[in-house]
N, C-alpha and C. Protein backbone atom coordinates (compact mmCIF):
# COMPACT_ATOMS: atom_id res chain seq x y z
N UNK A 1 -13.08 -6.50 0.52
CA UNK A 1 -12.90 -5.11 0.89
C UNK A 1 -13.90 -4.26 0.11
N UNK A 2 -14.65 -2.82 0.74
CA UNK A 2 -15.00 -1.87 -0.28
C UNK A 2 -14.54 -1.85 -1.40
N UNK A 3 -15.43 -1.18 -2.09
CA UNK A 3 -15.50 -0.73 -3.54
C UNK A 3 -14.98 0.68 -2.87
N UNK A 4 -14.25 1.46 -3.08
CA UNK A 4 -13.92 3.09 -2.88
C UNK A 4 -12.57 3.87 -3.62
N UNK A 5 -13.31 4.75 -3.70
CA UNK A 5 -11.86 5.02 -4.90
C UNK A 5 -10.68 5.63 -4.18
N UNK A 6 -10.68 5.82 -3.01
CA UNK A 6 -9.25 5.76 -2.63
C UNK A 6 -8.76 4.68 -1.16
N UNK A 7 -7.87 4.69 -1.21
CA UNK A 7 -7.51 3.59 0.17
C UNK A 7 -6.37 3.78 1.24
N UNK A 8 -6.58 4.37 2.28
CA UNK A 8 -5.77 4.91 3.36
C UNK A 8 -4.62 4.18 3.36
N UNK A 9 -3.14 4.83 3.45
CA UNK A 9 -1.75 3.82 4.08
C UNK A 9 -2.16 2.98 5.78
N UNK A 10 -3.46 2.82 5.90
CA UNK A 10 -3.44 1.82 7.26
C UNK A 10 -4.56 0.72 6.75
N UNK A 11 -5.32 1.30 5.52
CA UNK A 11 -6.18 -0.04 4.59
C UNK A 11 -5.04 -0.64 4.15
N UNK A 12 -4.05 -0.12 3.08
CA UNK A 12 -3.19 -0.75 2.10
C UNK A 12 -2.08 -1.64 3.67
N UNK A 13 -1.70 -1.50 4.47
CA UNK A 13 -1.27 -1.97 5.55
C UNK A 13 -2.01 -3.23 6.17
N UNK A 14 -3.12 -3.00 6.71
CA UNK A 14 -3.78 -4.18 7.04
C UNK A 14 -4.29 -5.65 5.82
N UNK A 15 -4.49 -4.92 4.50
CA UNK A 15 -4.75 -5.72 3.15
C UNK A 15 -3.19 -6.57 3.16
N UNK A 16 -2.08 -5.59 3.71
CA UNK A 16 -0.87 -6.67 3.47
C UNK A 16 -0.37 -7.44 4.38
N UNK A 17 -1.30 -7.26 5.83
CA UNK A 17 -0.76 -7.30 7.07
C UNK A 17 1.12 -7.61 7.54
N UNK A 18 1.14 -5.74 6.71
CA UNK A 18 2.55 -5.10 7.76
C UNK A 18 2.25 -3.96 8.00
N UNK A 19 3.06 -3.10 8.53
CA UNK A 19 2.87 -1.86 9.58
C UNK A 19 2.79 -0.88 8.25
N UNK A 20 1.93 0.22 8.66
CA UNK A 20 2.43 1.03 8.34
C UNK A 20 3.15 2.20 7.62
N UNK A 21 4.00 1.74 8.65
CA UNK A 21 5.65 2.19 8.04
C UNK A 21 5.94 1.53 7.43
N UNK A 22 5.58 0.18 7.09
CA UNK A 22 6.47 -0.75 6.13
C UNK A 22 5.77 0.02 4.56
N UNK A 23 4.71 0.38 4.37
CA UNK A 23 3.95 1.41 3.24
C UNK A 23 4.86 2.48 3.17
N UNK A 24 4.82 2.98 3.67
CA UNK A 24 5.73 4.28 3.74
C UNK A 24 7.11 4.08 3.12
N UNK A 25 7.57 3.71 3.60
CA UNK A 25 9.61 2.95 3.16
C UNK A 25 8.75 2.58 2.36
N UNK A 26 8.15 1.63 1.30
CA UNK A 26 8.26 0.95 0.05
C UNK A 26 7.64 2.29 -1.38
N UNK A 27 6.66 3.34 -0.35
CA UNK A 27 6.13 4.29 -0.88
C UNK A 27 7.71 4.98 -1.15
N UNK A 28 8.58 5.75 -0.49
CA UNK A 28 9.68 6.28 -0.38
C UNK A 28 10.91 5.32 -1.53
N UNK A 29 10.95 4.55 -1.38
CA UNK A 29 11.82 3.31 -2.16
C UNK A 29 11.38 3.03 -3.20
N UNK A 30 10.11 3.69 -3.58
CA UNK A 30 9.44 3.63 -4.74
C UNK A 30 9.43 2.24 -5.67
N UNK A 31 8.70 1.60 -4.71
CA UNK A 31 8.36 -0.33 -4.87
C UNK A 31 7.14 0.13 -4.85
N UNK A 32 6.28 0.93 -4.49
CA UNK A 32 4.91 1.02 -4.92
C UNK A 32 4.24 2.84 -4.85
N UNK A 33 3.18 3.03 -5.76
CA UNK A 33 3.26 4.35 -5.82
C UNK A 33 2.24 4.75 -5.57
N UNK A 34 1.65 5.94 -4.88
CA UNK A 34 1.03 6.99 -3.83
C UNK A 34 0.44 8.21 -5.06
N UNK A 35 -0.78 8.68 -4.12
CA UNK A 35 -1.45 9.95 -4.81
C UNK A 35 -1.33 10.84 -3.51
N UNK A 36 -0.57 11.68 -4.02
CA UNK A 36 -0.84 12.91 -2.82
C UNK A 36 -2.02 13.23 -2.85
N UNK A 37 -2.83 13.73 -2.03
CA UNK A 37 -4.23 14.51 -1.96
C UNK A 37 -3.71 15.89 -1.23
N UNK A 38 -4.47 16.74 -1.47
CA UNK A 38 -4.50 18.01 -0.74
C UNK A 38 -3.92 17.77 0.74
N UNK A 39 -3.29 18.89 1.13
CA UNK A 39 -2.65 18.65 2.75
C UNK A 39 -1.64 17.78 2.65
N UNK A 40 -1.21 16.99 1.84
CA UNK A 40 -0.33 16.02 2.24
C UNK A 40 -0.80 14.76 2.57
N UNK A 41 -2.00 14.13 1.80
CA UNK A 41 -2.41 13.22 2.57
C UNK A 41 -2.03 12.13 1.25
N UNK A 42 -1.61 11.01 2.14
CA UNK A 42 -1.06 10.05 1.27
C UNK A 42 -2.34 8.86 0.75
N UNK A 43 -2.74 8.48 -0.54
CA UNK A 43 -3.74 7.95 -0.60
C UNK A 43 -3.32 7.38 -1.64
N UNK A 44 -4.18 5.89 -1.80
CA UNK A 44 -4.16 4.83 -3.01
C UNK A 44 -5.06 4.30 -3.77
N UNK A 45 -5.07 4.24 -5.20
CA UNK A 45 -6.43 3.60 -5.91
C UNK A 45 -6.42 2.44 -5.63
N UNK A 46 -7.45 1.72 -6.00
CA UNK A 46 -7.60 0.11 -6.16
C UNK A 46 -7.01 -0.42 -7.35
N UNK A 47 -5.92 0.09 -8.14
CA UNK A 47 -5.20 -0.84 -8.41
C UNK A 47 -3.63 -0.70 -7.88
N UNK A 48 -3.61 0.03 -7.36
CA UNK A 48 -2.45 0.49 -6.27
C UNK A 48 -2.59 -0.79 -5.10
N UNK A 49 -3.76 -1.03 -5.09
CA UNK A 49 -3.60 -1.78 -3.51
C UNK A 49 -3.86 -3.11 -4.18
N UNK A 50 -3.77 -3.34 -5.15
CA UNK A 50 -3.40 -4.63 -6.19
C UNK A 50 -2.54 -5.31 -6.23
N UNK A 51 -1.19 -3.80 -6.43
CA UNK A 51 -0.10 -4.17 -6.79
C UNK A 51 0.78 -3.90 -4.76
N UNK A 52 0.16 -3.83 -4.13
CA UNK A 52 0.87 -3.92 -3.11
C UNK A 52 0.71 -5.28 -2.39
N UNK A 53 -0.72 -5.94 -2.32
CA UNK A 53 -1.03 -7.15 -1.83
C UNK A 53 -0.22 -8.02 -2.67
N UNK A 54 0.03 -7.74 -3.78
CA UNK A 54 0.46 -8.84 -4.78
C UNK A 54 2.27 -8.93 -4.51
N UNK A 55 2.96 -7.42 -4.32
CA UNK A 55 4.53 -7.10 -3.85
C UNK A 55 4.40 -7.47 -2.42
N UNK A 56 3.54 -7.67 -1.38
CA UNK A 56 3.47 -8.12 -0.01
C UNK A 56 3.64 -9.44 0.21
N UNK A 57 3.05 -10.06 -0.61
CA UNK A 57 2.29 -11.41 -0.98
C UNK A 57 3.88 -12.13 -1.35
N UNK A 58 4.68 -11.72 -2.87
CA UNK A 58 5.59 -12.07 -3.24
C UNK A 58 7.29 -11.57 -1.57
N UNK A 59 6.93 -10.97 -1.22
CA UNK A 59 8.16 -10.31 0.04
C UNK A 59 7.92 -12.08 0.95
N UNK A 60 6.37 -12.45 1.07
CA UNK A 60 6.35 -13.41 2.44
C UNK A 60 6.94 -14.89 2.04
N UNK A 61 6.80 -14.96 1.03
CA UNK A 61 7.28 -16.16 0.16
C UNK A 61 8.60 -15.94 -0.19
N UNK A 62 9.16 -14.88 -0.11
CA UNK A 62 10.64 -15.00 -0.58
C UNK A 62 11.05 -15.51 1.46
N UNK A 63 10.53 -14.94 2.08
CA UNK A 63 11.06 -15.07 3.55
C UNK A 63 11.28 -16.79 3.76
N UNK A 64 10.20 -17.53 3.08
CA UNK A 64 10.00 -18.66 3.59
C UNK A 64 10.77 -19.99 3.12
């Protein structure tokens, strides 16, 4: 993936391949944590999307 210092809830989504909304509920449930930007825009550093591939990663293996 880019080098960029922030990372959209549909990058951090596809990096975990789930929806979304599944970002959102874990953003809300506060299992992983968000930078507001101006307007309301929901955005993530690269070590944010660290710790979500890595809590995505650990969710598919508990399924299995």
């Amino acid at each position: 993936m880019d080098t960029k210092d922030f990372f959209s809830t549909r990058d951090i989504a596809r990096a975990c391949g789930v929806s979304t909304q599944a970002i959102r509920n874990w953003v809300i449930e506060k299992k992983v944590k968000d930078v507001q930007k101006a307007g309301g825009r929901r955005v993530f550093i690269q070590a944010d999307m660290d710790r979500f591939v890595a809590f995505a990663k650990s969710r598919k293996e508990r399924k299995m």
